[in-house]
N, C-alpha and C. Protein backbone atom coordinates (compact mmCIF):
# COMPACT_ATOMS: atom_id res chain seq x y z
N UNK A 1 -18.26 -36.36 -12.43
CA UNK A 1 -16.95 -35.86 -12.79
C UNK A 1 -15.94 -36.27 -11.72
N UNK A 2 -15.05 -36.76 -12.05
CA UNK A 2 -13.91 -37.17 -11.43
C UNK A 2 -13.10 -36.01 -10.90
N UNK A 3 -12.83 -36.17 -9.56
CA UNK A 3 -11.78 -34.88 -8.85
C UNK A 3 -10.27 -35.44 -9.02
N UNK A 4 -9.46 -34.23 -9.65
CA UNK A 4 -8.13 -34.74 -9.89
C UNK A 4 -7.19 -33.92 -9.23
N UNK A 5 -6.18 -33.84 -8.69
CA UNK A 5 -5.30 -33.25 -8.17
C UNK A 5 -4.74 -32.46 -8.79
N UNK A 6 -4.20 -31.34 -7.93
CA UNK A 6 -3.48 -30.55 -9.15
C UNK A 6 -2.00 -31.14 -8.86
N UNK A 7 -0.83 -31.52 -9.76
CA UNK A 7 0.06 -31.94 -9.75
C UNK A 7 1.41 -31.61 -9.06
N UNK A 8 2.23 -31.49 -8.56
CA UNK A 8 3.30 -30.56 -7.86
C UNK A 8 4.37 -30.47 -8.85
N UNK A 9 4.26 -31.31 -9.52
CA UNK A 9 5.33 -31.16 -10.69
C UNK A 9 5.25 -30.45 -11.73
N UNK A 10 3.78 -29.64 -11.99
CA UNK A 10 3.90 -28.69 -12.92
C UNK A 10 3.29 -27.46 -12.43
N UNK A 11 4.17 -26.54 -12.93
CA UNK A 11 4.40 -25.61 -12.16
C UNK A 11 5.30 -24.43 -13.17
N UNK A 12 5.10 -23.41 -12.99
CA UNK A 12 6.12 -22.59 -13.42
C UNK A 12 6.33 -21.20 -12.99
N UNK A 13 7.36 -20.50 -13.11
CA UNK A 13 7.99 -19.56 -11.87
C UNK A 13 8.47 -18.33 -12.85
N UNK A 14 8.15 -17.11 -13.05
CA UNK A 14 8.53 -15.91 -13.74
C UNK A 14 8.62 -15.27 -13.36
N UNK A 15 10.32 -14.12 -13.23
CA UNK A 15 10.68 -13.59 -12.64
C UNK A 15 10.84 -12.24 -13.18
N UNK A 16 10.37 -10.98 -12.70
CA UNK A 16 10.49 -9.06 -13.20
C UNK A 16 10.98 -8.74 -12.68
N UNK A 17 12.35 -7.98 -13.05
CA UNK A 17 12.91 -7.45 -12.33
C UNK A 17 13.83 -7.98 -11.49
N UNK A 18 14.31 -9.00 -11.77
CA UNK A 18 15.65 -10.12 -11.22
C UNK A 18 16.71 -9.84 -11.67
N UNK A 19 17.82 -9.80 -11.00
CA UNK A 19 19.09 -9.71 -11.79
C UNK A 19 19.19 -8.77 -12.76
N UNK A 20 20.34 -9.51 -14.20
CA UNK A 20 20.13 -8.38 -15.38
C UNK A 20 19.04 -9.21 -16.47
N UNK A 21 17.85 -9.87 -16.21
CA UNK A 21 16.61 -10.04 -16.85
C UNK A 21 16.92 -11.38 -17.22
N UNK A 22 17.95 -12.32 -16.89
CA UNK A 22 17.99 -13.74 -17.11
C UNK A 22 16.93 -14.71 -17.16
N UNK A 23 16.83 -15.62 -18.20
CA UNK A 23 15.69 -16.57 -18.69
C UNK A 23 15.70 -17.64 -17.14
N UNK A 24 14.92 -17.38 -16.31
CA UNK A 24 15.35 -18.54 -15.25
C UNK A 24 14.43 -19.23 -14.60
N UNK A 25 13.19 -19.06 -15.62
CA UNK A 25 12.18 -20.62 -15.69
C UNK A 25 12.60 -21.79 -15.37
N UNK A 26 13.60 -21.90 -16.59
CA UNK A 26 13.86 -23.78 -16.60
C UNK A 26 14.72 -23.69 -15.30
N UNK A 27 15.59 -23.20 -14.71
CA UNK A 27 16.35 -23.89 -13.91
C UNK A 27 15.99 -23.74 -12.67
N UNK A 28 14.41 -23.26 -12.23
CA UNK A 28 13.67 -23.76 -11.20
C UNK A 28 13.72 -25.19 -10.90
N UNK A 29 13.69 -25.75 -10.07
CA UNK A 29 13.96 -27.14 -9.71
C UNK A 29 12.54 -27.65 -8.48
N UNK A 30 12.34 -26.15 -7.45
CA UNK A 30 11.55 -26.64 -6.75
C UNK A 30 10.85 -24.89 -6.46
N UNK A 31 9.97 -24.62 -5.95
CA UNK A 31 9.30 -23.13 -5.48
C UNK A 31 8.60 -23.85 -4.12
N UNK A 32 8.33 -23.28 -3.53
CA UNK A 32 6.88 -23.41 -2.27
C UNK A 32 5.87 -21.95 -2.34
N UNK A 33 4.51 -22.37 -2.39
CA UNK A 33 4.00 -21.04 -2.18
C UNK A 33 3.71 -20.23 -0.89
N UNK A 34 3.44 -19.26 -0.87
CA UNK A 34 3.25 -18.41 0.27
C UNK A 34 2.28 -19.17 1.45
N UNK A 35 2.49 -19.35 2.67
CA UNK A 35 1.68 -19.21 3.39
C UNK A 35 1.09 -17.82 4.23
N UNK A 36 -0.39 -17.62 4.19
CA UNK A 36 -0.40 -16.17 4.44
C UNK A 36 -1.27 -16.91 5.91
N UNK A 37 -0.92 -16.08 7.23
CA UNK A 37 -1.46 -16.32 8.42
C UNK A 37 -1.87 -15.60 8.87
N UNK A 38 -3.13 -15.85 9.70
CA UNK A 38 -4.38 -14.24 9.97
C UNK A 38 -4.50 -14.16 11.49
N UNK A 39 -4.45 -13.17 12.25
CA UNK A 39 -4.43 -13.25 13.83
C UNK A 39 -5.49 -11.96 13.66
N UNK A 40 -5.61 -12.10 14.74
CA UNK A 40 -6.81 -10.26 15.33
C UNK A 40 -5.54 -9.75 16.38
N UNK A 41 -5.88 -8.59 16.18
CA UNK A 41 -5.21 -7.61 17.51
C UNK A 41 -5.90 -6.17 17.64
N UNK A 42 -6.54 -6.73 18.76
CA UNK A 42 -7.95 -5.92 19.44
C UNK A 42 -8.70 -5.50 18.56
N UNK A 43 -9.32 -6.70 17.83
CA UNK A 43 -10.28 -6.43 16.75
C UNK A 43 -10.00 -5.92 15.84
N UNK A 44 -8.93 -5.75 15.56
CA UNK A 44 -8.41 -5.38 13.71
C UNK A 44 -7.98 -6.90 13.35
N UNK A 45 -8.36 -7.50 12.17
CA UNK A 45 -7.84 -8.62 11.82
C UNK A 45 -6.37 -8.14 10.47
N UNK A 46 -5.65 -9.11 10.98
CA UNK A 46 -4.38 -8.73 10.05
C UNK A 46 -3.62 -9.84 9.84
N UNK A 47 -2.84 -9.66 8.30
CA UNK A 47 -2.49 -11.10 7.90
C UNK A 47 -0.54 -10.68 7.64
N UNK A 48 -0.30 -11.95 7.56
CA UNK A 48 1.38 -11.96 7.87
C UNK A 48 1.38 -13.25 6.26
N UNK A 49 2.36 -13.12 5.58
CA UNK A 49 2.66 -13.90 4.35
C UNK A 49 4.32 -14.48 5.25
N UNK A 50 4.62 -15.76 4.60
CA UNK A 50 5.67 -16.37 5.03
C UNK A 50 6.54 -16.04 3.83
N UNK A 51 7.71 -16.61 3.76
CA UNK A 51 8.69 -16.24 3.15
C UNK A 51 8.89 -17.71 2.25
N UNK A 52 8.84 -17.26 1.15
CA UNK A 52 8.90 -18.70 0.04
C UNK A 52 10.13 -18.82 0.10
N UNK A 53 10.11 -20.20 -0.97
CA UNK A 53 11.84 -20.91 -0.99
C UNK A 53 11.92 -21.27 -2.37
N UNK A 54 13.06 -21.15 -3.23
CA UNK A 54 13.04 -21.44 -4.48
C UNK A 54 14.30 -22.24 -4.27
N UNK A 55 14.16 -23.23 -5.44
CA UNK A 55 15.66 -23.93 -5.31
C UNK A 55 15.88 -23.58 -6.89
N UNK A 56 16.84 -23.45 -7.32
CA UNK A 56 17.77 -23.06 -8.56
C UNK A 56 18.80 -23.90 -9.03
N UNK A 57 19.19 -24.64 -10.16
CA UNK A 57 19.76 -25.47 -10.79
C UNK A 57 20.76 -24.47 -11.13
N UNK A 58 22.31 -24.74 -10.26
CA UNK A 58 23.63 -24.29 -10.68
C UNK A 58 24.09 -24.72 -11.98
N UNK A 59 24.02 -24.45 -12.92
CA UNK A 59 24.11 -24.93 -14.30
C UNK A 59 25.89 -24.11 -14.49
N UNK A 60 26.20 -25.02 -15.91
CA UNK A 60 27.76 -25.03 -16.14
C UNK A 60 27.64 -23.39 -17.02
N UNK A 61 26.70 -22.68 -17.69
CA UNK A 61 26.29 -21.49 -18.19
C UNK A 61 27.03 -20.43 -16.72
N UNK A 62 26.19 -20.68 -15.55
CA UNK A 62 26.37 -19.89 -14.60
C UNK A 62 25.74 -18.80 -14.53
N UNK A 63 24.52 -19.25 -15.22
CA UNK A 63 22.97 -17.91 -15.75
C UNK A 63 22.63 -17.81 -14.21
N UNK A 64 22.08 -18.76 -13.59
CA UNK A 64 21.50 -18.84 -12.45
C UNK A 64 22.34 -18.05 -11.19
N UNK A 65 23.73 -18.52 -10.57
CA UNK A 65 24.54 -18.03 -10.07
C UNK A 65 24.69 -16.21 -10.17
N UNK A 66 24.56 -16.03 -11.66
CA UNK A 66 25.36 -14.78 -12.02
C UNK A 66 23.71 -13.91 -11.53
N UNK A 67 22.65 -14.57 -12.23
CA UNK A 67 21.51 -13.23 -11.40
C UNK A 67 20.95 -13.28 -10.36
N UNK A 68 21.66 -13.96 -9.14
CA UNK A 68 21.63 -14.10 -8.08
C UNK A 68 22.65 -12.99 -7.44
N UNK A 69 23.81 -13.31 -7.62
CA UNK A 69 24.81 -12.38 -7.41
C UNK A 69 24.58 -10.94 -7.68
N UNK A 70 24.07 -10.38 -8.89
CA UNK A 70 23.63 -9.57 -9.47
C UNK A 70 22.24 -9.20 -8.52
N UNK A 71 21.67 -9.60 -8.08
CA UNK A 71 20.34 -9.43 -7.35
C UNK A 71 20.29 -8.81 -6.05
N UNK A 72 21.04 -9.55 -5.48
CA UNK A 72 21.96 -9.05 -4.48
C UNK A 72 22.53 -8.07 -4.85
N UNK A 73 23.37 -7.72 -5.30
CA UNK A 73 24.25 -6.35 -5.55
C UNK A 73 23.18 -5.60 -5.56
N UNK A 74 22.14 -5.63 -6.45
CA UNK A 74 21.12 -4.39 -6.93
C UNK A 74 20.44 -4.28 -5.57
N UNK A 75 20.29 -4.98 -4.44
CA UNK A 75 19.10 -4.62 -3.66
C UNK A 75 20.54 -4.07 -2.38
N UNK A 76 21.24 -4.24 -2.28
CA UNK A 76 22.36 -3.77 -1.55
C UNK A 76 22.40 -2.36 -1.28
N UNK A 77 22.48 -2.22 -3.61
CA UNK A 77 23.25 -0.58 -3.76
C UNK A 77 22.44 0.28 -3.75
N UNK A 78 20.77 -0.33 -4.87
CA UNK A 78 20.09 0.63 -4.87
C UNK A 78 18.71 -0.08 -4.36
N UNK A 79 18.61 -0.93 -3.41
CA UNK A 79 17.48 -1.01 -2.92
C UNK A 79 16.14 -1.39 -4.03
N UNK A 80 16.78 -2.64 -4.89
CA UNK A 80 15.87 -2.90 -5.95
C UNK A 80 15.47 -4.24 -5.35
N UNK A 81 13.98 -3.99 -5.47
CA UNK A 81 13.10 -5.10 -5.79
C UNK A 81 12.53 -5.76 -6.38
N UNK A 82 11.97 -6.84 -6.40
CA UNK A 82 11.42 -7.86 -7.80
C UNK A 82 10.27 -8.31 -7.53
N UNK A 83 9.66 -8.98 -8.94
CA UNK A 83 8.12 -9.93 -8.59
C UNK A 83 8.14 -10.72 -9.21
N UNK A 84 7.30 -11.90 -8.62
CA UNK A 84 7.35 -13.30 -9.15
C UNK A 84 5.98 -13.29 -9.21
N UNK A 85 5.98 -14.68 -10.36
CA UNK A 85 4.73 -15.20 -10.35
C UNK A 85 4.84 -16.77 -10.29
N UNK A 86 3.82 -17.29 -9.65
CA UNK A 86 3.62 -18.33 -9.50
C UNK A 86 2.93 -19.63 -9.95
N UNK A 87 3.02 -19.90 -10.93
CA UNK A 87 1.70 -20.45 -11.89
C UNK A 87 1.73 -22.03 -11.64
N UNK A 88 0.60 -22.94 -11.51
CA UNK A 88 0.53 -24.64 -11.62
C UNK A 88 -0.56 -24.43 -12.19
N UNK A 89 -0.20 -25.45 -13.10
CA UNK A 89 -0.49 -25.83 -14.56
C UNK A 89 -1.45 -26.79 -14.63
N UNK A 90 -1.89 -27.37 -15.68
CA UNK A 90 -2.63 -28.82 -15.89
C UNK A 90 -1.75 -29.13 -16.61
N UNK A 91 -1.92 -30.65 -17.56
CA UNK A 91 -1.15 -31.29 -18.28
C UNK A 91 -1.04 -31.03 -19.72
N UNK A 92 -2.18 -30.06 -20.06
CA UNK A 92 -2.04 -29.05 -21.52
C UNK A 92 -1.11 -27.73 -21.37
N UNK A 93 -0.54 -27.33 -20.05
CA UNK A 93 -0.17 -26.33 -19.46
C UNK A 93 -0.75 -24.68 -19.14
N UNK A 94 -2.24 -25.45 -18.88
CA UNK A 94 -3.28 -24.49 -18.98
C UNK A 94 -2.83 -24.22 -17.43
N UNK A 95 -2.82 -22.49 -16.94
CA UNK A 95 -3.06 -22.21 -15.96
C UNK A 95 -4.21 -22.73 -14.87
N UNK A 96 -3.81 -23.15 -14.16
CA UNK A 96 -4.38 -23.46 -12.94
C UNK A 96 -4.84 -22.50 -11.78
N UNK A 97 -4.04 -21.84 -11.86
CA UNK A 97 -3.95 -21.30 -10.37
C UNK A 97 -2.61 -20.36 -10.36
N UNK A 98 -2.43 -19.11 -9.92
CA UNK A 98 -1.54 -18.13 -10.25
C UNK A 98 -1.60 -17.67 -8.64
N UNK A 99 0.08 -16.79 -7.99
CA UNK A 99 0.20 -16.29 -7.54
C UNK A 99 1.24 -15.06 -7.74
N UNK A 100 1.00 -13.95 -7.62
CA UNK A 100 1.50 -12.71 -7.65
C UNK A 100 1.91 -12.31 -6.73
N UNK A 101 3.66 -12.14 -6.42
CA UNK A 101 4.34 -11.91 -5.04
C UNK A 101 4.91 -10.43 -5.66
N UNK A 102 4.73 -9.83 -4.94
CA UNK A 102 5.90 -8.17 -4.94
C UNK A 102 6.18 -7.74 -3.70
N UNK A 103 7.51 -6.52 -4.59
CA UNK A 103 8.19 -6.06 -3.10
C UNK A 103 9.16 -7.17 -2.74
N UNK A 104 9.36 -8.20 -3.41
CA UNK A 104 9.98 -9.17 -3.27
C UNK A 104 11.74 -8.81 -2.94
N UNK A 105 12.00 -9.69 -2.10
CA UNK A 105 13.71 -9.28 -1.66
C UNK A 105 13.91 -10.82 -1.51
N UNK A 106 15.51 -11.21 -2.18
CA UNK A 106 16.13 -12.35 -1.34
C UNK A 106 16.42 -11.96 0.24
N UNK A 107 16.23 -12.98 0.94
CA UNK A 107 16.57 -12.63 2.43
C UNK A 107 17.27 -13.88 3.20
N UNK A 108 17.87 -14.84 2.13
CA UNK A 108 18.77 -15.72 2.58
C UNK A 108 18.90 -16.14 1.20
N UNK A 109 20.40 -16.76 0.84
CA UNK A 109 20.70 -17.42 0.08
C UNK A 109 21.83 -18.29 0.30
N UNK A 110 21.68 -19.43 -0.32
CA UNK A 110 22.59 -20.77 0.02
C UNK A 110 22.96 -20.77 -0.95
N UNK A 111 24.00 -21.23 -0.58
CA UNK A 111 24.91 -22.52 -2.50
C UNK A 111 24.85 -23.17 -1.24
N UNK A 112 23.94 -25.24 -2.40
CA UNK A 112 25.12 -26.46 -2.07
C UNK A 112 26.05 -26.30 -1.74
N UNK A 113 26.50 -27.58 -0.95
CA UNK A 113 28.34 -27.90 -0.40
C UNK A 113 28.91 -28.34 -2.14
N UNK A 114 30.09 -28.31 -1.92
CA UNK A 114 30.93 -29.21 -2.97
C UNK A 114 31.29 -30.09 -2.01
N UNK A 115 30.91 -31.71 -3.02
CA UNK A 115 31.42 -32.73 -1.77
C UNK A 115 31.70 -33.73 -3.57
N UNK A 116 32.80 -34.94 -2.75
CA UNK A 116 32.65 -35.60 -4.25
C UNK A 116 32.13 -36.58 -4.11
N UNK A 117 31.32 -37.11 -2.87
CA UNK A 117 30.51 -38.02 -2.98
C UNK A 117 28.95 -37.75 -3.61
N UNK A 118 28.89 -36.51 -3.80
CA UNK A 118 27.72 -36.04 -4.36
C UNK A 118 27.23 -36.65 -6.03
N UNK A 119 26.31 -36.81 -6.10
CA UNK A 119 26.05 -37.23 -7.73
C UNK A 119 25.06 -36.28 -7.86
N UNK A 120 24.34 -35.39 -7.48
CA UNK A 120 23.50 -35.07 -7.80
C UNK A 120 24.53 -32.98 -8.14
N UNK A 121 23.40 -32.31 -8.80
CA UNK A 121 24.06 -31.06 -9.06
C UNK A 121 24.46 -30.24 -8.48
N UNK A 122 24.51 -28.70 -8.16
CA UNK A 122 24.55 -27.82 -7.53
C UNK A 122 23.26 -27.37 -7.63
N UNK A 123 23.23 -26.45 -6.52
CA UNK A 123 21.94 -25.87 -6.16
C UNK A 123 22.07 -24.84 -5.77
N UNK A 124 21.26 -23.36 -5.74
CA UNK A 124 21.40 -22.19 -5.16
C UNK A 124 19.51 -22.07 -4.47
N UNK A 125 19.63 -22.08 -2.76
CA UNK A 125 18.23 -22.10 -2.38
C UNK A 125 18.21 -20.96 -2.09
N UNK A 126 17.14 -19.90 -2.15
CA UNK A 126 16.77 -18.30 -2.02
C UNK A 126 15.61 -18.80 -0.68
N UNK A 127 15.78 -17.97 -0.43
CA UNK A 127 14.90 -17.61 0.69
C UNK A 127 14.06 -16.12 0.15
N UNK A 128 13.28 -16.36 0.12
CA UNK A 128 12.32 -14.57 -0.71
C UNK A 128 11.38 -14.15 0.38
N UNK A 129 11.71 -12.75 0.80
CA UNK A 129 10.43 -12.50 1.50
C UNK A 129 9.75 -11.41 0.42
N UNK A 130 8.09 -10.98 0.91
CA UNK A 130 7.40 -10.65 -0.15
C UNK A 130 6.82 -9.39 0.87
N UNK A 131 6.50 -8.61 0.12
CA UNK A 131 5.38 -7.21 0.41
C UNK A 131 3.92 -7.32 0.39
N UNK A 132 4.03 -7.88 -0.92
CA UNK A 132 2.61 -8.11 -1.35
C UNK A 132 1.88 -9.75 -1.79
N UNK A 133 1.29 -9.67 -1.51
CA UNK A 133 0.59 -11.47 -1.74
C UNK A 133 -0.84 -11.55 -2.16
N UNK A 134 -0.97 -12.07 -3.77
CA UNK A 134 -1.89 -11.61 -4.67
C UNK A 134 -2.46 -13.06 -5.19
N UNK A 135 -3.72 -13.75 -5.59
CA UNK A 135 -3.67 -15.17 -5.90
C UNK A 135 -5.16 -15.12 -6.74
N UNK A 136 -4.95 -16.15 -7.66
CA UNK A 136 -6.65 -16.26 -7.99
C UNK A 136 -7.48 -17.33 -7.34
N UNK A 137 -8.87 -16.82 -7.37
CA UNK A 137 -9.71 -17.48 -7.09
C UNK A 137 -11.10 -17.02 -7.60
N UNK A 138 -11.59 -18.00 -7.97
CA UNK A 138 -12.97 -18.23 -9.15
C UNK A 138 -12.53 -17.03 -10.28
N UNK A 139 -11.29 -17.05 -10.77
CA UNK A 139 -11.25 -16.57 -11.89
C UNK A 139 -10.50 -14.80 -11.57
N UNK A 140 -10.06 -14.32 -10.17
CA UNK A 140 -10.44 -13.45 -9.85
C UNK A 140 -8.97 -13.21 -9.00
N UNK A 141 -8.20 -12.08 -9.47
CA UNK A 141 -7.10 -11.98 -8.26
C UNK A 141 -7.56 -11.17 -7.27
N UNK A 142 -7.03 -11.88 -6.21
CA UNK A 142 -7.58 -11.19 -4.57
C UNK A 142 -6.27 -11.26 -4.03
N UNK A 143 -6.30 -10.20 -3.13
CA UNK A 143 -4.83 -9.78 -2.12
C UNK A 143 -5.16 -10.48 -1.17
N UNK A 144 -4.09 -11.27 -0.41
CA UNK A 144 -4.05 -11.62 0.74
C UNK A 144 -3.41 -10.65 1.90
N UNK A 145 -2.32 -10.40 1.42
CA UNK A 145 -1.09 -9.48 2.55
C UNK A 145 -0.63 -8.98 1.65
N UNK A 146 -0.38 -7.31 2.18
CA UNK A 146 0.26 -6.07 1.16
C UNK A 146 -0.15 -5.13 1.53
């Protein structure tokens, strides 16, 4: 049997509890997954999750923009949080491999420059930190950090 890679280009990103419930699959552009890092301190072992990065397609709708803005406001006023999932796919779009982030907060967010030498779109990059960090393996979700 031939070993095949899993692809970086397929991939898909679902968001609970974002904004006011905006469809914002498609205008994922890029995600990174969690890195979770394990140290000891005096013999307790304990793990630390990094903070993912999503990039977001500024579209002329202004879906993306508006539950960003909105996301923000909610975790401001009332301290609301969200969860993502993380899914790469095969080429039937059979799950691959899933990750389950909660407790989730934006904790930086960018807009692109406006420049007019630009050809390429707008972009909104999130910075997400997470609570909880959940993933499968042999069929099986296991916690990493949470």
């Amino acid at each position: 049997m031939a070993i095949v890679s899993k692809m970086p280009w397929r991939y898909r990103v679902h968001f609970d509890n974002f904004g006011s419930g905006e469809l914002l699959t498609p205008l994922v552009l890029r995600v990174t997954r969690p890195d979770v890092m394990f140290y000891d301190i005096m013999g307790i072992a304990e793990s630390e999750a990094s903070t993912v990065e999503i990039d977001l397609r500024d579209d002329v709708t202004d879906r993306a923009r508006s539950a960003v803005i909105t996301q923000v406001a909610k975790q401001i006023k009332e301290d609301v949080e969200f969860a993502l999932v993380i899914e790469t796919l095969d080429e039937t779009e059979k799950v691959l491999e899933q990750w389950h982030l909660s407790a989730c907060r934006i904790s930086e967010c960018r807009w692109s420059e406006l420049a007019a030498m630009h050809q390429d779109g707008l972009l909104i990059r999130l910075t997400i930190s997470c609570g909880r960090v959940e993933t499968t393996a042999n069929g099986q979700m296991v916690e990493l950090f949470g």
